[in-house]
N, C-alpha and C. Protein backbone atom coordinates (compact mmCIF):
# COMPACT_ATOMS: atom_id res chain seq x y z
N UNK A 1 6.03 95.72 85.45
CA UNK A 1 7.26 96.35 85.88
C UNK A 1 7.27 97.81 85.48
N UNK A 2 7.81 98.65 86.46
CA UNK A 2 7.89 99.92 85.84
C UNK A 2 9.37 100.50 85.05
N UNK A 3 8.74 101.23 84.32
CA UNK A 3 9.67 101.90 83.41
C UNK A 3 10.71 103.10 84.31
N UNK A 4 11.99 102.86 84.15
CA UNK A 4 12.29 104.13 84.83
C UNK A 4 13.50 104.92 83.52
N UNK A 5 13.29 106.28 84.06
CA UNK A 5 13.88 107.29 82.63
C UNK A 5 15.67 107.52 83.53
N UNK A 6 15.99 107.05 82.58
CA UNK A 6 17.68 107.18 83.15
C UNK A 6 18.42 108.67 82.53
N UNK A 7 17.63 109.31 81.65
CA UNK A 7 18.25 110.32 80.85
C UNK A 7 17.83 111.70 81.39
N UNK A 8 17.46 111.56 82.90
CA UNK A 8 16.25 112.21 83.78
C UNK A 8 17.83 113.12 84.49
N UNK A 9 17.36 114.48 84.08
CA UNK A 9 18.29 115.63 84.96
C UNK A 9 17.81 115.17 86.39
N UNK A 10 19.52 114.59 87.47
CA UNK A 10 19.43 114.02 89.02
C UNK A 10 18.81 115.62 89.65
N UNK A 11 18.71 116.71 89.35
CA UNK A 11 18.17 118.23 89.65
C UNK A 11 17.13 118.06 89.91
N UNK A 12 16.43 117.57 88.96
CA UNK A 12 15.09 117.60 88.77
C UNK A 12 14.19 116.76 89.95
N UNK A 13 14.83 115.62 90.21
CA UNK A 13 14.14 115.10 91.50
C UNK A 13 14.09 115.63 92.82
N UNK A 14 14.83 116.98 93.07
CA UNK A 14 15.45 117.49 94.09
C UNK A 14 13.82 118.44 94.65
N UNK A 15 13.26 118.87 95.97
CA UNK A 15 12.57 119.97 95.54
C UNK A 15 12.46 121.01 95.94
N UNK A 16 11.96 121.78 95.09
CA UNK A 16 12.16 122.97 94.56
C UNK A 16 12.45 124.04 95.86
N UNK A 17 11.97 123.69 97.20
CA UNK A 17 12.37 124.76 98.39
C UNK A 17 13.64 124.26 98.73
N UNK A 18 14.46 123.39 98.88
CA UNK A 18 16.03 122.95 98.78
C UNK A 18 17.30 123.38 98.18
N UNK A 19 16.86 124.48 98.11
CA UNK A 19 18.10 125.19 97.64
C UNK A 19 19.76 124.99 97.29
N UNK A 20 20.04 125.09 99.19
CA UNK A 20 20.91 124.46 99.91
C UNK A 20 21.57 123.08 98.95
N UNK A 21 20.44 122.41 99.53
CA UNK A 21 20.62 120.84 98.80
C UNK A 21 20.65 120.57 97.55
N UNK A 22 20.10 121.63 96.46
CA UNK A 22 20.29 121.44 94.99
C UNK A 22 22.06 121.94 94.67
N UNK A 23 22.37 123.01 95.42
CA UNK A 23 23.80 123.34 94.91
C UNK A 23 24.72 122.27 95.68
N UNK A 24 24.45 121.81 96.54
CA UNK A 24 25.27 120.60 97.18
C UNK A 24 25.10 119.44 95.75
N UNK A 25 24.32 119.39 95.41
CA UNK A 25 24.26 117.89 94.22
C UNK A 25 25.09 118.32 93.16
N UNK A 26 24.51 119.92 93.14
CA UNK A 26 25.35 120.36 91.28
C UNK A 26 26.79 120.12 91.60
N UNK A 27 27.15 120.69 93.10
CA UNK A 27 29.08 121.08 93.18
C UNK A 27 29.64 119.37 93.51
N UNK A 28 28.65 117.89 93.66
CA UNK A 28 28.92 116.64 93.55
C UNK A 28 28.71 116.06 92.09
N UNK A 29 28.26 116.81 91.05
CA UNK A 29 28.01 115.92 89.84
C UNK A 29 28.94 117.19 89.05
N UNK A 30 28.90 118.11 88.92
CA UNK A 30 29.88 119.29 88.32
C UNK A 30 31.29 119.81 88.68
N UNK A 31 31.56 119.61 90.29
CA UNK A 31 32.35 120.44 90.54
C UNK A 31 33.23 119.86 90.51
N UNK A 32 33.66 118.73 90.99
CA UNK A 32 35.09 118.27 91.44
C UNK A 32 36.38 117.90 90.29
N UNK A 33 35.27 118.33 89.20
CA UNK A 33 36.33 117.77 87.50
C UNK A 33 37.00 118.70 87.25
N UNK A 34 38.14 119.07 86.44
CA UNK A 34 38.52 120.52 86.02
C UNK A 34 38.87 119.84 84.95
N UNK A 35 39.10 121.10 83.34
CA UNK A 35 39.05 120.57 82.22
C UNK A 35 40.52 119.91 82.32
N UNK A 36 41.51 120.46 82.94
CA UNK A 36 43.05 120.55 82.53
C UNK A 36 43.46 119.11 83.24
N UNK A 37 42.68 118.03 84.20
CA UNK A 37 43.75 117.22 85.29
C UNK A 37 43.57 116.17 84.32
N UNK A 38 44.41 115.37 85.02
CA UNK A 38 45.34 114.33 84.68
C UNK A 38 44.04 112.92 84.89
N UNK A 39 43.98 111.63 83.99
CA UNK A 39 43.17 111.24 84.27
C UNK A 39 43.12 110.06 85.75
N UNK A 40 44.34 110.14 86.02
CA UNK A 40 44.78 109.27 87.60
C UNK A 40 43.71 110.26 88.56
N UNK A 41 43.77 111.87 88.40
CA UNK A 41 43.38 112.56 89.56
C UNK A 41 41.64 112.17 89.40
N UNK A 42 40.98 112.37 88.34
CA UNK A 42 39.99 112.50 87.51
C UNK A 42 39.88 110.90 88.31
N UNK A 43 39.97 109.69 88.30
CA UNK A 43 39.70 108.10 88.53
C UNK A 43 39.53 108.68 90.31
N UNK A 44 40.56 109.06 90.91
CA UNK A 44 40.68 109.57 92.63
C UNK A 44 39.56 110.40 92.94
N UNK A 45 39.47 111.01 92.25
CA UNK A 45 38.08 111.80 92.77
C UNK A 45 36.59 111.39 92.44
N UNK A 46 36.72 110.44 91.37
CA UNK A 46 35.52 109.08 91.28
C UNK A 46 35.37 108.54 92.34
N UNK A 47 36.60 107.73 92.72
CA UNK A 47 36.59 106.71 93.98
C UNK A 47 36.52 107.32 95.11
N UNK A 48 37.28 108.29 95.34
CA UNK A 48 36.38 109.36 97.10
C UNK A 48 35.30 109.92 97.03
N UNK A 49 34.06 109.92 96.30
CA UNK A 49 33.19 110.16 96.06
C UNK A 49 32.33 109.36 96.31
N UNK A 50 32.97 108.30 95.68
CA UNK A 50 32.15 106.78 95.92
C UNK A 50 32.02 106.27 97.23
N UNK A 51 33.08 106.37 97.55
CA UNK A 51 33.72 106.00 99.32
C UNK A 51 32.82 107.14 100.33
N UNK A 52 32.50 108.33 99.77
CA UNK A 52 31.99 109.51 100.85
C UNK A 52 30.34 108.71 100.58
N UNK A 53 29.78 109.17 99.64
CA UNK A 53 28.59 107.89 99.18
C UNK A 53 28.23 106.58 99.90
N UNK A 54 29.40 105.71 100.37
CA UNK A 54 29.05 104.44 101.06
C UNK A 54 29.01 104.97 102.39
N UNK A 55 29.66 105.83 102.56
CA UNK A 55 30.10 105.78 104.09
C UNK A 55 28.88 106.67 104.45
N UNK A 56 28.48 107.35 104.13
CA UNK A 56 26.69 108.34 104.18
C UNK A 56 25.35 107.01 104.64
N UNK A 57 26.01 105.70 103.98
CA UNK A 57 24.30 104.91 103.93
C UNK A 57 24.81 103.67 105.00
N UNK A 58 25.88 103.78 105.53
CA UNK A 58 26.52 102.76 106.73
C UNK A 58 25.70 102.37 107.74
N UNK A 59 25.31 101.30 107.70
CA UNK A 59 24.15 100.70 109.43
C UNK A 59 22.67 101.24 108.43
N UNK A 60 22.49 101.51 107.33
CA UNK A 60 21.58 101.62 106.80
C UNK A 60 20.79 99.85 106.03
N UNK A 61 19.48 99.99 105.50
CA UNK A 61 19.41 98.58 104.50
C UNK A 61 19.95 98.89 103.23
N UNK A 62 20.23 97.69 102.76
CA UNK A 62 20.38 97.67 101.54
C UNK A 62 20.66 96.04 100.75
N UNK A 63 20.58 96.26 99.32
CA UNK A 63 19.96 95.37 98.82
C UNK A 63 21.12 94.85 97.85
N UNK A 64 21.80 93.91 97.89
CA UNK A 64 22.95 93.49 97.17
C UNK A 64 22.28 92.69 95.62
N UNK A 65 22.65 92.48 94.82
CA UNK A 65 22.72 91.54 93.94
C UNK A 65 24.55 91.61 93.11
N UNK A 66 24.27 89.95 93.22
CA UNK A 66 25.82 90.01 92.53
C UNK A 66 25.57 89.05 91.45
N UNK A 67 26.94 88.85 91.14
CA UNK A 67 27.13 88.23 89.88
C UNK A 67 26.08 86.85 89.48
N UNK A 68 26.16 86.10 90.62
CA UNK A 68 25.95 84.94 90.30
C UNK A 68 24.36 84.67 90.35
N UNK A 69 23.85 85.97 90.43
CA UNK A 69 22.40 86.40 90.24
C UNK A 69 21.29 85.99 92.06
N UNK A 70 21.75 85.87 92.81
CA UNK A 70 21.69 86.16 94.29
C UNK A 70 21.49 87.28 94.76
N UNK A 71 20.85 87.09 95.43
CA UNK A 71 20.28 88.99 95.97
C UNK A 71 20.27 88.71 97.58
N UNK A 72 21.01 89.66 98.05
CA UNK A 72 21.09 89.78 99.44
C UNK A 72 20.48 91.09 100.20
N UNK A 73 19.70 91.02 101.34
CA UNK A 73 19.10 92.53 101.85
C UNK A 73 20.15 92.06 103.33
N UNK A 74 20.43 93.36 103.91
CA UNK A 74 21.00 93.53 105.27
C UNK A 74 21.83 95.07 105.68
N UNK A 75 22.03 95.26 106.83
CA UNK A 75 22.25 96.27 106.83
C UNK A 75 23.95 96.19 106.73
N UNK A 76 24.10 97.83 106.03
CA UNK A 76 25.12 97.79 105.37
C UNK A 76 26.14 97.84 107.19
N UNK A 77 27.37 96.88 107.32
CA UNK A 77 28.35 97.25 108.75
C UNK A 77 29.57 97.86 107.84
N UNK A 78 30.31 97.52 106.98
CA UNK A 78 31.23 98.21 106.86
C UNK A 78 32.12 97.46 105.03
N UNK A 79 32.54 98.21 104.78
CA UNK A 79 33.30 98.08 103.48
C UNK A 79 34.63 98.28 103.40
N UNK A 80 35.38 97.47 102.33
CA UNK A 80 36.50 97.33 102.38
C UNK A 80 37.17 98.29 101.08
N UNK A 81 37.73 99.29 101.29
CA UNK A 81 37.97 100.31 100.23
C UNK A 81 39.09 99.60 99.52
N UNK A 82 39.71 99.23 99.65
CA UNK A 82 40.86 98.22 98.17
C UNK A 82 39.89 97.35 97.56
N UNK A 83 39.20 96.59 98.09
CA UNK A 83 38.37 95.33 97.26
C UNK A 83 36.95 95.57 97.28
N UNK A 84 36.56 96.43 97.98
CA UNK A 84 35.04 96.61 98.09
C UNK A 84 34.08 95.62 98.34
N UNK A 85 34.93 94.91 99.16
CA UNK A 85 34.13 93.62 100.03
C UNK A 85 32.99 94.54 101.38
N UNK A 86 32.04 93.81 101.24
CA UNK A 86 30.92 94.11 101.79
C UNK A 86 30.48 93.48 102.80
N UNK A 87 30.23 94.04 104.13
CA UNK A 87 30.33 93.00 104.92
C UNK A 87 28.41 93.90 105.66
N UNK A 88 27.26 92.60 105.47
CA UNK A 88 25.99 92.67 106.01
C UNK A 88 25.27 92.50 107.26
N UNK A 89 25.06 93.10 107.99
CA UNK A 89 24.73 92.61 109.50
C UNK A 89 23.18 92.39 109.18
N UNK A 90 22.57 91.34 109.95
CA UNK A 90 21.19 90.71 110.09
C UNK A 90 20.89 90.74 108.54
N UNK A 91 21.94 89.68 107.94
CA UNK A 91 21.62 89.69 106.13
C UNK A 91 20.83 88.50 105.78
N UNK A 92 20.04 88.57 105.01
CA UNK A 92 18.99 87.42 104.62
C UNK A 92 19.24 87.37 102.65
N UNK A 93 19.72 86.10 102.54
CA UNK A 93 19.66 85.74 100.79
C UNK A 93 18.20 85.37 100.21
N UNK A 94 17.68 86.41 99.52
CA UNK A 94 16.58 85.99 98.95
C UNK A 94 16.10 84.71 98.32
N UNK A 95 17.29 84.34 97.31
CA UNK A 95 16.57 83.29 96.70
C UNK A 95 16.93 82.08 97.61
N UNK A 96 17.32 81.71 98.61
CA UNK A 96 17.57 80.80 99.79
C UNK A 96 16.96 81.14 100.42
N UNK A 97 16.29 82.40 101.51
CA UNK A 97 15.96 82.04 101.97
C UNK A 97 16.53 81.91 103.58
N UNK A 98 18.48 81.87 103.43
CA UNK A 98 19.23 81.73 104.47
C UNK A 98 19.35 82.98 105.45
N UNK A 99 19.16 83.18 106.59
CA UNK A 99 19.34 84.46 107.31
C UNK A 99 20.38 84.38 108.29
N UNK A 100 21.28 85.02 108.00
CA UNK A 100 22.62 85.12 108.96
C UNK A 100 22.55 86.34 109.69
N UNK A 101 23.42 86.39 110.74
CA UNK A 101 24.43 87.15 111.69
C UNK A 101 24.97 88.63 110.76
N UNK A 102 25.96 87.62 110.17
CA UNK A 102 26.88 88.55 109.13
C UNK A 102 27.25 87.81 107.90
N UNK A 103 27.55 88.49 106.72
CA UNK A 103 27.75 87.99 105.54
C UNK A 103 29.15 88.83 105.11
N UNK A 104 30.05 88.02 104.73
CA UNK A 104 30.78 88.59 104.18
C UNK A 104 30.59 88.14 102.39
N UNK A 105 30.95 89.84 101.68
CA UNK A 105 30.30 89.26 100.50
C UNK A 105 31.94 90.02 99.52
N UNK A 106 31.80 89.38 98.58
CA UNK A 106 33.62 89.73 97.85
C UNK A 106 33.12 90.80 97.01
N UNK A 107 33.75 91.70 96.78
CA UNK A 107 33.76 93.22 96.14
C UNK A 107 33.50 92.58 94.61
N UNK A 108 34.42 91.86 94.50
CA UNK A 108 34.30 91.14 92.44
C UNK A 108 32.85 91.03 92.07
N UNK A 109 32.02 90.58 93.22
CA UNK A 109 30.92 89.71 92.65
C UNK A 109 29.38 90.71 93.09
N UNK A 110 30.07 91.76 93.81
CA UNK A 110 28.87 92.82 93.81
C UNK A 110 28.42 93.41 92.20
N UNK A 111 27.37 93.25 91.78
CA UNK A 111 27.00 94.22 90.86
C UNK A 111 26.03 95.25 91.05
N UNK A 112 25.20 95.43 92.13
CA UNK A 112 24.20 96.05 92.45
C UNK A 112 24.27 96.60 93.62
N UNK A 113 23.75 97.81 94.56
CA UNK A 113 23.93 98.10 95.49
C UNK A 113 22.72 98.97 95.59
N UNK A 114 21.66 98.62 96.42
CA UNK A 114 20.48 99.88 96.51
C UNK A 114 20.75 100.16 98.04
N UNK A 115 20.23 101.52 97.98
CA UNK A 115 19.94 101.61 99.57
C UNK A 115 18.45 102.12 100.26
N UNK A 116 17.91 101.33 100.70
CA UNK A 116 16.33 101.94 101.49
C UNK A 116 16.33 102.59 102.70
N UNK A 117 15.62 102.97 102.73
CA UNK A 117 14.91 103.27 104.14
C UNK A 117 14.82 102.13 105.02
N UNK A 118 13.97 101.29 104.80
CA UNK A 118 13.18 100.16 105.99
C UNK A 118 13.31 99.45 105.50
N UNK A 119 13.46 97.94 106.08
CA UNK A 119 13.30 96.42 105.45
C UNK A 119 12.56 96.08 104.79
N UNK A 120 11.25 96.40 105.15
CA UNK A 120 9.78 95.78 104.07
C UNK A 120 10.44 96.87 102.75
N UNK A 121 10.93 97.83 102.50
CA UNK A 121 11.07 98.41 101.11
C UNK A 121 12.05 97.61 100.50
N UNK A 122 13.12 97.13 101.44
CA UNK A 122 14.52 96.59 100.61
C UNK A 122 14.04 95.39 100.39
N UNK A 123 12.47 94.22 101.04
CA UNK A 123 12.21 92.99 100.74
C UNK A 123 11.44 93.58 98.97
N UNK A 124 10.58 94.38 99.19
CA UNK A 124 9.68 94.54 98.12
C UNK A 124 10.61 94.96 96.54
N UNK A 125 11.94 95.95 97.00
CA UNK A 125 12.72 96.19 95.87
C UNK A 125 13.71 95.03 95.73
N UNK A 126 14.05 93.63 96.23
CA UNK A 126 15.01 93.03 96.26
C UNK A 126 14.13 91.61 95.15
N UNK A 127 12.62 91.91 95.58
CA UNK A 127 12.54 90.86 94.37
C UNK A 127 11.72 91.65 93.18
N UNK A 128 11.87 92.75 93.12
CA UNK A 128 12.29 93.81 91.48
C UNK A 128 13.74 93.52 90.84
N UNK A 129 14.38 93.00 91.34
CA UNK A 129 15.73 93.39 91.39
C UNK A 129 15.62 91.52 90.54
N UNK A 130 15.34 90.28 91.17
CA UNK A 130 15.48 89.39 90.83
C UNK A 130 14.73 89.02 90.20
N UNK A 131 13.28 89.92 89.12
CA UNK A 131 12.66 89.87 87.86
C UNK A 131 13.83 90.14 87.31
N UNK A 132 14.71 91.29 87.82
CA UNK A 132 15.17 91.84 86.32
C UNK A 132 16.29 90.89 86.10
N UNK A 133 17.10 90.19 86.73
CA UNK A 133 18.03 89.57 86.30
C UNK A 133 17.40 88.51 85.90
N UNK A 134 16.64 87.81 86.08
CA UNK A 134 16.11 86.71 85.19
C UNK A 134 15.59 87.08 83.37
């Protein structure tokens, strides 16, 4: 299994002719806080962030694992911003095996959320994903 460094400046992966795109990350991880607000505004600007974030990787793959240690790949159709229910088009449950239509999956029981490129990446990272919870 590989090691990955979590204490890793998100800058640093960026490269170096991206200019553009490095001050777009700093004014998303720096800018939107001010020392003086209130912490309701400070939680609101977490969660539209989060919400601008989902809505960027929409009709994309991606790789669920939830609570009950189940891992789901499918492409992301749409999310429910009060409950963060997740709903998967052409979704397949790894450790079953089962391949559906659509999955509706409950916001409570998401703990994981990757997003790939292509299917063969979200099959190959989805059982990384179910070493680690075991």
């Amino acid at each position: 299994m590989e090691n990955y460094e979590f204490n890793r400046n998100p800058l640093s992966t960026l490269a170096s002719s991206s200019n553009q795109l490095r001050r777009d990350v700093k004014k998303i991880i720096n800018g939107y806080r001010k020392v003086g607000e209130d912490w309701r505004s400070i939680l609101r600007a977490d969660y539209l962030m989060m919400l601008k974030t989902i809505i960027c990787i929409r009709s994309e793959f991606c790789v669920l694992r939830l609570r009950s240690g189940e891992v789901w790949i499918g492409r992301l159709s749409a999310i429910d911003p009060d409950h963060m229910n997740v709903i998967l088009i052409e979704a397949e449950n790894i450790n079953t095996g089962l391949k559906v239509n659509k999955a509706l999956i409950r916001g409570d029981q998401v703990e994981l959320i990757l997003h790939l490129p292509s299917r063969d990446q979200a099959i190959k990272a989805s059982r990384k994903v179910m070493i680690e919870k075991l």
